[in-house]
Protein backbone atom coordinates (compact mmCIF):
# COMPACT_ATOMS: atom_id res chain seq x y z
CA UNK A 1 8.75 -118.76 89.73
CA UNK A 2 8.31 -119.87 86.08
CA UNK A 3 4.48 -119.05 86.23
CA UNK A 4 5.43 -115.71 87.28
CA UNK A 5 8.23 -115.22 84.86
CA UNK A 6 5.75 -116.08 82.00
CA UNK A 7 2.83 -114.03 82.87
CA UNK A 8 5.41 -110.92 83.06
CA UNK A 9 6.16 -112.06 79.47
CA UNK A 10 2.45 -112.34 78.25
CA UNK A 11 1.26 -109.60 79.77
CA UNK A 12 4.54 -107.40 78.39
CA UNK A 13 3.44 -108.65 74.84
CA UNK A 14 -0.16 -107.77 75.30
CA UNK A 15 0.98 -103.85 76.33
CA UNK A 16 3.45 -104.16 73.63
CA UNK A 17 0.80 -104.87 71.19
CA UNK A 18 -1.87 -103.06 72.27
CA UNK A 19 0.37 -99.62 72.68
CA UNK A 20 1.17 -100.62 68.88
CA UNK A 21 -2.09 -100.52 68.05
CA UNK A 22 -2.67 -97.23 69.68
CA UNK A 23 0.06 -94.94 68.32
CA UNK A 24 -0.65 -96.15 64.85
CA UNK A 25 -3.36 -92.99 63.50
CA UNK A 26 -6.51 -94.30 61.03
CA UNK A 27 -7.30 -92.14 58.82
CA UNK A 28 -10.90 -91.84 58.22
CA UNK A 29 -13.12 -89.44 55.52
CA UNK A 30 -16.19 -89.51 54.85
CA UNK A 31 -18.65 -87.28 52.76
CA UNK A 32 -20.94 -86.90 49.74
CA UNK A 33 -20.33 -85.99 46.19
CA UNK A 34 -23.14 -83.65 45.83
CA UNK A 35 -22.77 -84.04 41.77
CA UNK A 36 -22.63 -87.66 41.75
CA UNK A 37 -25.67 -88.21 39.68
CA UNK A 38 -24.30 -86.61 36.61
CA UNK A 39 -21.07 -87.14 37.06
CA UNK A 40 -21.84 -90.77 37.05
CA UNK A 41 -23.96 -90.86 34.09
CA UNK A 42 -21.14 -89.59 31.98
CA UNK A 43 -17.89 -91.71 33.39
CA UNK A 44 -17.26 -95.29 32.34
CA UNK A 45 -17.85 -98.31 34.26
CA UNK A 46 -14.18 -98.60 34.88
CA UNK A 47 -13.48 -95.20 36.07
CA UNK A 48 -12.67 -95.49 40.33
CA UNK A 49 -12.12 -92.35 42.95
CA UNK A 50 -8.40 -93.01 44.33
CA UNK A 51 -6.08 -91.91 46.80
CA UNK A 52 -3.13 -90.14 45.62
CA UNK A 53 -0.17 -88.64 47.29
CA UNK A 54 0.47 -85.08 46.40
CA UNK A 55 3.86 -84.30 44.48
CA UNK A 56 5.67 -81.58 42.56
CA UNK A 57 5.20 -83.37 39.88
CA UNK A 58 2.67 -86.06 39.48
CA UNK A 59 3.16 -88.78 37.48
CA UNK A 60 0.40 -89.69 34.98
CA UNK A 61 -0.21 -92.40 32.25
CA UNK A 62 -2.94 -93.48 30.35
CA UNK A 63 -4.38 -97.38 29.56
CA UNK A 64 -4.59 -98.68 25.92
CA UNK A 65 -7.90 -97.39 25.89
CA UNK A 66 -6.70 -93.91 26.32
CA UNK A 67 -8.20 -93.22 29.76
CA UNK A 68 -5.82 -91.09 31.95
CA UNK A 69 -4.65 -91.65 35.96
CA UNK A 70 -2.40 -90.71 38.22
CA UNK A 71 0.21 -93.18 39.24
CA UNK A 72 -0.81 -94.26 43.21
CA UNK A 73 -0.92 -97.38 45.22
CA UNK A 74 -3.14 -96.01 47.47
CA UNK A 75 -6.94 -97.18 48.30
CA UNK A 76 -9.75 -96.95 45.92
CA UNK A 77 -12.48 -95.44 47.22
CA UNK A 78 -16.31 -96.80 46.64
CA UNK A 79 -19.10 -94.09 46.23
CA UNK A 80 -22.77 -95.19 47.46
CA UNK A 81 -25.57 -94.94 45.09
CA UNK A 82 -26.28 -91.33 46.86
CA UNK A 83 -22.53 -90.22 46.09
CA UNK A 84 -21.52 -90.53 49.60
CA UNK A 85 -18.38 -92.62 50.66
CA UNK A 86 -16.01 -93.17 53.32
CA UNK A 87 -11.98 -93.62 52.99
CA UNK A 88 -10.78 -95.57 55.72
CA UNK A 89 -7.02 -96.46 55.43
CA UNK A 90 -5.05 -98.09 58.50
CA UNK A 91 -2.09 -96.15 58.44
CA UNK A 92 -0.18 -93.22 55.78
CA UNK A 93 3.17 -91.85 55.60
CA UNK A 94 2.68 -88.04 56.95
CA UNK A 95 2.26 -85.90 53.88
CA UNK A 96 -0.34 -84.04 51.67
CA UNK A 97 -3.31 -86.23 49.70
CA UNK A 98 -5.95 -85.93 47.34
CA UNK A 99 -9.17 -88.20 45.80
CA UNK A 100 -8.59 -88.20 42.12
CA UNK A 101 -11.16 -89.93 39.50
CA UNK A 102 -9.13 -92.24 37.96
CA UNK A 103 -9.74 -93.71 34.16
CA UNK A 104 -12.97 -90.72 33.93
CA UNK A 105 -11.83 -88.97 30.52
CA UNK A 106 -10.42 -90.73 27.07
CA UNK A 107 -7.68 -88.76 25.43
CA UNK A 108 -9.43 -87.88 22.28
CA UNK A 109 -10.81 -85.14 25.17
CA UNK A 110 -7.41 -84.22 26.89
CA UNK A 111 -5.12 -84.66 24.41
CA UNK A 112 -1.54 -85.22 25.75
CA UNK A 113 -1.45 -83.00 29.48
CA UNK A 114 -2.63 -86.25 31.23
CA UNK A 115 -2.20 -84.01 34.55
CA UNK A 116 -5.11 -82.34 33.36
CA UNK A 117 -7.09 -85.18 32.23
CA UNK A 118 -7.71 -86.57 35.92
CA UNK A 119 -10.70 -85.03 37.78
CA UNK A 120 -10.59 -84.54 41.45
CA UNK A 121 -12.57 -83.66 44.44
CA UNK A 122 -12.56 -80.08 45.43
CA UNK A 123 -14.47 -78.04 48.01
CA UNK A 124 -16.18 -74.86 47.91
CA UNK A 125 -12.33 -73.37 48.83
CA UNK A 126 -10.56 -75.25 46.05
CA UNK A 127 -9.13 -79.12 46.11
CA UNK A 128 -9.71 -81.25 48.80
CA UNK A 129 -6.76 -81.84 50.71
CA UNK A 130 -6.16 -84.02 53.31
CA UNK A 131 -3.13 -83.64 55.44
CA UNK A 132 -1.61 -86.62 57.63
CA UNK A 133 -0.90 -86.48 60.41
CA UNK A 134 -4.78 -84.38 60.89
CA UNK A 135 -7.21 -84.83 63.18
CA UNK A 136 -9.53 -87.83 62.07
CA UNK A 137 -12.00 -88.63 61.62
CA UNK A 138 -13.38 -85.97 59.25
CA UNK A 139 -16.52 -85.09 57.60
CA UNK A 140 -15.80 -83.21 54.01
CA UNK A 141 -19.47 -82.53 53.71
CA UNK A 142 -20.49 -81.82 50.18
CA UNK A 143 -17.67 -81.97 47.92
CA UNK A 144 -17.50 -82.09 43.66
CA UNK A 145 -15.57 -83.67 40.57
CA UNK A 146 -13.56 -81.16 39.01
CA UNK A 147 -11.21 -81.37 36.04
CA UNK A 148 -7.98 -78.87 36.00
CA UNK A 149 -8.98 -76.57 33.04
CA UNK A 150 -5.65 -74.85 31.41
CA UNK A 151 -8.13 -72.11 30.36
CA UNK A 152 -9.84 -71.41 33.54
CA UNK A 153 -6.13 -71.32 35.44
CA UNK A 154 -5.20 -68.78 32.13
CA UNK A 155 -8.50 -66.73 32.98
CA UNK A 156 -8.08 -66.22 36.70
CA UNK A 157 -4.15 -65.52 36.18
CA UNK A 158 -5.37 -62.60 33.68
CA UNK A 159 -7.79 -61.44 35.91
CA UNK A 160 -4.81 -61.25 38.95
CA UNK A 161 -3.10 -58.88 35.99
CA UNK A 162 -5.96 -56.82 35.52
CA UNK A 163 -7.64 -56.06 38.65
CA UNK A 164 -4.68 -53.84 39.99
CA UNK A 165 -4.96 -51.66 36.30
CA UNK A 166 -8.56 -51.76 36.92
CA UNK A 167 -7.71 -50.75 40.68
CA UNK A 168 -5.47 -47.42 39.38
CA UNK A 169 -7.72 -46.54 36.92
CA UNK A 170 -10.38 -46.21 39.15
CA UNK A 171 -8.56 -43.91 41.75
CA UNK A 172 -7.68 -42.02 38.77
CA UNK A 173 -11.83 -41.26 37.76
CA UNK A 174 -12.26 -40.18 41.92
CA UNK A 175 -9.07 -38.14 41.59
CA UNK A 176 -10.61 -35.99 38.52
CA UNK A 177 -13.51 -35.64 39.62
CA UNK A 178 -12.42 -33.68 42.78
């Protein structure tokens, strides 16, 4: 009776453990920085792609030597000689995420916006976000390092303005010329 008793037991713990193991979700991204090359040649040694959780407002310092990052305890990621790489973390709290290249520009370049100082991956669409809980694993394909111009947001925000003046004025030329 004692045999049987414990082999309920085990074999309770092994399902226990193994259902465990199940429900948790890996996440799991792979894909290739199709600018690595360059990108590379002009970064420091120290600079490293990381994990960062997206926020409202993202927190930001920079190291004595003046070389901005985001504040994360996430994974680092490591980027092959051909600029590919694969994330693989165990387990994240459900939320929004983004690879950001951390320690990449000295502030003599960015001056005191540290926010913008800190490239990141994008897409062809925009930033590359990665939502958990998603459907992993993932292929990003070809993504590149981008850094968060105040000028080129500026730009596109005038252009938003302008397009519907541009919009009336042309209706107005078809109008007189009926």
């Amino acid at each position: 009776m004692r045999r049987w008793l414990a082999l309920v037991v085990a074999l309770g713990a092994v399902l226990l453990w193994a259902g465990s193991s199940f429900s948790a979700e890996k996440v799991v991204i792979t894909g290739i920085i199709a600018d690595w090359k360059g990108v590379k040649s002009k970064i420091p040694d120290t600079a490293y792609f990381q994990l960062v959780k997206y926020q409202d407002k993202l927190k930001g310092t920079s190291d004595e030597e003046g070389f901005a990052a985001f504040d994360s305890k996430l994974p680092k990621l490591k980027v092959r000689e051909d600029g590919s790489f694969k994330l693989s973390v165990k387990e994240l709290p459900k939320g929004k995420y983004f690879i950001a290249l951390q320690r990449a520009i000295p502030k003599a370049i960015y001056g005191e916006d540290t926010g913008a100082a800190v490239p990141v991956l994008i897409t062809k669409e925009g930033v590359l976000a990665i939502q958990v809980p998603g459907d992993f694993p993932v292929n990003v394909g070809k993504v590149y390092v981008a850094v968060h111009s105040k000028k080129a947001t500026a730009a596109a925000e005038k252009d938003k303005k302008e397009a519907p003046a541009q919009e009336q004025g042309n209706k107005e030329k078809v109008k007189s010329k009926e």
